[in-house]
Protein backbone atom coordinates (compact mmCIF):
# COMPACT_ATOMS: atom_id res chain seq x y z
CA UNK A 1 -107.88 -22.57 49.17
CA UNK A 2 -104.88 -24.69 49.17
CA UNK A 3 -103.71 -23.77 45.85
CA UNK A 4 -103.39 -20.30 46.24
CA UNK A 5 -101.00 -21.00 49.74
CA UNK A 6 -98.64 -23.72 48.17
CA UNK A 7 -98.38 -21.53 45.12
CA UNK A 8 -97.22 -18.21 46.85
CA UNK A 9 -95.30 -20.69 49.27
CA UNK A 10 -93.16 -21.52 45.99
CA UNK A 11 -91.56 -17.77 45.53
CA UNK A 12 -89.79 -17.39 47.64
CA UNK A 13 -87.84 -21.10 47.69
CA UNK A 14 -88.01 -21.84 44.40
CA UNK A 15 -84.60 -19.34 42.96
CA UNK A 16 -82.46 -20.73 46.08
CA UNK A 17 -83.72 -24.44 45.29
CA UNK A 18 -83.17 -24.62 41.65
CA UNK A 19 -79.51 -22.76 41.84
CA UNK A 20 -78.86 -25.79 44.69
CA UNK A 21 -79.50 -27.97 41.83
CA UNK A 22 -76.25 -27.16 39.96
CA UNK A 23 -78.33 -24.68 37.36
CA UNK A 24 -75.96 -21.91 36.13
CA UNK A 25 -76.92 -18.58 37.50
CA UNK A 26 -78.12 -16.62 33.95
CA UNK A 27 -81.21 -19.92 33.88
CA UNK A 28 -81.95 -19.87 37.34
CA UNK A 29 -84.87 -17.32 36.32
CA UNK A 30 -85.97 -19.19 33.71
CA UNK A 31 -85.81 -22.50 35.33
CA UNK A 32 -87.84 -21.12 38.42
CA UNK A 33 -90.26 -19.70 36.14
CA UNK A 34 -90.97 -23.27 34.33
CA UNK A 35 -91.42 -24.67 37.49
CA UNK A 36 -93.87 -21.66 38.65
CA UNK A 37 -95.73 -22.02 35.57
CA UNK A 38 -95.81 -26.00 35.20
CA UNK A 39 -98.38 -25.81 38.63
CA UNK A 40 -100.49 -23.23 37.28
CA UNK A 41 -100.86 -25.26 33.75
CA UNK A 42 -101.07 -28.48 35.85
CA UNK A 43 -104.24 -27.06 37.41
CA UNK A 44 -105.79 -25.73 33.98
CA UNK A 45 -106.27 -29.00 32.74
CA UNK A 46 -106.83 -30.67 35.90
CA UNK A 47 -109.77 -28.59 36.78
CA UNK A 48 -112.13 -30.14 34.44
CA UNK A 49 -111.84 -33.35 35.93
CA UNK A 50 -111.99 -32.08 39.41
CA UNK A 51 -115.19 -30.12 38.68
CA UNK A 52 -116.54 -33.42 36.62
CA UNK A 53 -115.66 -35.80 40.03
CA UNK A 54 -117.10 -33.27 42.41
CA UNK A 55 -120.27 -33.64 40.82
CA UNK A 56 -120.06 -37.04 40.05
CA UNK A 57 -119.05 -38.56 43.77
CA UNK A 58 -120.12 -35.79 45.64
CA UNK A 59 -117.92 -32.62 46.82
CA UNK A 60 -116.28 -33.46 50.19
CA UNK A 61 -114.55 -36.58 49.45
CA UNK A 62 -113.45 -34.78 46.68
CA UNK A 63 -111.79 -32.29 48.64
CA UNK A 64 -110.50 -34.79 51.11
CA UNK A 65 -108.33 -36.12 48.37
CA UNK A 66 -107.41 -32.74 46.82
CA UNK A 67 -106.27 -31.48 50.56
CA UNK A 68 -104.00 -34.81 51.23
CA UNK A 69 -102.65 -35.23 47.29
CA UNK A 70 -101.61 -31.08 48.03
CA UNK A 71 -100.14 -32.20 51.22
CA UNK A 72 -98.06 -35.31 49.80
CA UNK A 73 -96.99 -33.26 46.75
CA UNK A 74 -96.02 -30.33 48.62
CA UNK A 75 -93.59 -32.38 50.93
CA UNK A 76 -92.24 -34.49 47.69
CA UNK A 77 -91.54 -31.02 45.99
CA UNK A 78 -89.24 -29.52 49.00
CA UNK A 79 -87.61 -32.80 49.23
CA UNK A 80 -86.75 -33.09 45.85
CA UNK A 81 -83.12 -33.22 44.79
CA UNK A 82 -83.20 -32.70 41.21
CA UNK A 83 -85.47 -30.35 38.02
């Protein structure tokens, strides 16, 4: 669901963002790449946990907190001023 949205949302930001940051141009790739890949790894190790809570408390408040921690982490990403 949400995932898959805030991830593509990233693309097309995430080169113009991290040169704003100062980076020099030849690491701009690389940089945006790190930051590409750190959500995808921060969701392999998180889904264990998720999967374990869901079944644990039950799947909707689960979700509930999953849709408003995407939400608060989305914003805090484009308003970040700094790697």
């Amino acid at each position: 669901g949400t995932e898959s949205v805030c991830y593509q949302f990233l693309f097309p930001f995430v080169p113009f963002m991290v040169r704003s940051f100062g980076v020099a141009e030849e690491d701009v790739g690389f940089s945006s790449g790190w930051i590409a890949s750190a959500f995808m790894i921060g969701q392999l190790f998180s889904s264990i946990f998720w999967g374990w809570a869901s079944d644990r408390i039950g799947i909707r408040p689960v979700i509930m907190f999953g849709l408003a921690a995407t939400v608060v982490c989305t914003i805090s990403f484009g308003c970040s001023q700094s790697l």
